[in-house]
Protein backbone atom coordinates (compact mmCIF):
# COMPACT_ATOMS: atom_id res chain seq x y z
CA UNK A 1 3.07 -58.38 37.76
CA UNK A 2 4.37 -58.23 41.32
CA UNK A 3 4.54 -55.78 43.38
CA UNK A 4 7.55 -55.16 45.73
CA UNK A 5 8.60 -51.89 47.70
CA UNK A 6 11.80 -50.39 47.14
CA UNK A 7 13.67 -47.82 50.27
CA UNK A 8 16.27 -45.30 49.38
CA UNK A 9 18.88 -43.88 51.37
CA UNK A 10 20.19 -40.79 50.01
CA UNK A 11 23.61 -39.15 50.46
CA UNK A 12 23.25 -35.96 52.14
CA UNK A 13 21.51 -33.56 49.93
CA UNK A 14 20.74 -35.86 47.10
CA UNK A 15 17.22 -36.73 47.91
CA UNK A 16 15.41 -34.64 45.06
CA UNK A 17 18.10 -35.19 42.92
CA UNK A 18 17.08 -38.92 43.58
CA UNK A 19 14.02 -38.83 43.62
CA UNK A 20 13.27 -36.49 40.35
CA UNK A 21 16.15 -39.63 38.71
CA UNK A 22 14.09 -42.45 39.90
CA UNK A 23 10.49 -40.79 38.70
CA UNK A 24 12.45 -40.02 35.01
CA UNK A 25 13.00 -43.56 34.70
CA UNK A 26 9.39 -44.62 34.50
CA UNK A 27 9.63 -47.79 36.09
CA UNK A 28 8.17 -46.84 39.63
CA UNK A 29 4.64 -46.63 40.36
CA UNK A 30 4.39 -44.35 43.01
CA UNK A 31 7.14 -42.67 44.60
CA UNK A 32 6.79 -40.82 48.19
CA UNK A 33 9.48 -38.95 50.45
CA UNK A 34 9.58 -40.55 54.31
CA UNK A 35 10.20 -39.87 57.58
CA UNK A 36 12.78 -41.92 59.70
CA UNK A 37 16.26 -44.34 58.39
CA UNK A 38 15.39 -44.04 54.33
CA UNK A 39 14.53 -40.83 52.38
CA UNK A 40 12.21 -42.24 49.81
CA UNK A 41 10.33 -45.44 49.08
CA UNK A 42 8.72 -46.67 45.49
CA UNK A 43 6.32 -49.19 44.72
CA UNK A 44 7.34 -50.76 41.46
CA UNK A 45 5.48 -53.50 39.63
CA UNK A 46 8.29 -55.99 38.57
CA UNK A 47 6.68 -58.23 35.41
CA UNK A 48 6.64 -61.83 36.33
CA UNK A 49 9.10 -63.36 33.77
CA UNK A 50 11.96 -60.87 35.03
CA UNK A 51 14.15 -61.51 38.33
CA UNK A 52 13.33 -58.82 40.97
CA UNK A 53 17.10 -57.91 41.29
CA UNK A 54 18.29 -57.97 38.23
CA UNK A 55 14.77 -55.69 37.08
CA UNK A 56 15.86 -53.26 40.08
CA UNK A 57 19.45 -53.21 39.37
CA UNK A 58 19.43 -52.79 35.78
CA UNK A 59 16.59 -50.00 35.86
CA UNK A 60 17.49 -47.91 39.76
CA UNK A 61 20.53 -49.18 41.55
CA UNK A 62 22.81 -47.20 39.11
CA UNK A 63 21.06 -43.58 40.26
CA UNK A 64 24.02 -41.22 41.48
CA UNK A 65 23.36 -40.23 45.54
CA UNK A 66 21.68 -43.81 46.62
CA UNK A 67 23.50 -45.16 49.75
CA UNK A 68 21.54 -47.74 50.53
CA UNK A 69 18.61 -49.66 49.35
CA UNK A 70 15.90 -51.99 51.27
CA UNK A 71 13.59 -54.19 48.49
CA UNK A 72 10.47 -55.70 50.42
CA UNK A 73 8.38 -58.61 48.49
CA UNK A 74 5.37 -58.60 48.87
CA UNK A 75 2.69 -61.28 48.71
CA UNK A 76 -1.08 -60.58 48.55
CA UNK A 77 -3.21 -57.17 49.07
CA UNK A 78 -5.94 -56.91 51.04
């Protein structure tokens, strides 16, 4: 599995709307609310025979109230 870390943006108002959408779909393995440019951010664990964007776009990018998204790869945990 790999691990990446997805950032909403959230139209005005929509963040728990968001957030309680994202957290139905079971495919995020923590979800937290944030301060500053995005409203939430997920970790999600992306098997490794699937392509990151099509995994994300097929299972979050559809959610109603999502502006904007920021998908960060990571590499190796410490």
């Amino acid at each position: 599995m790999r691990c990446v870390f997805v950032q909403f943006r959230c139209q005005p108002g929509k963040t728990y709307e968001v957030a309680d959408a994202i957290y139905d779909r079971e495919v995020v393995s923590e979800l937290y609310s944030t301060s500053g440019e995005f409203d939430l951010i997920a970790k999600v664990y992306i098997p490794e025979d699937e392509d990151v964007g099509h995994y994300l776009t097929n299972r979050l990018f559809d959610i109603a109230g999502i502006s904007r998204t920021v998908t960060t790869m990571t590499f190796r945990a410490f």
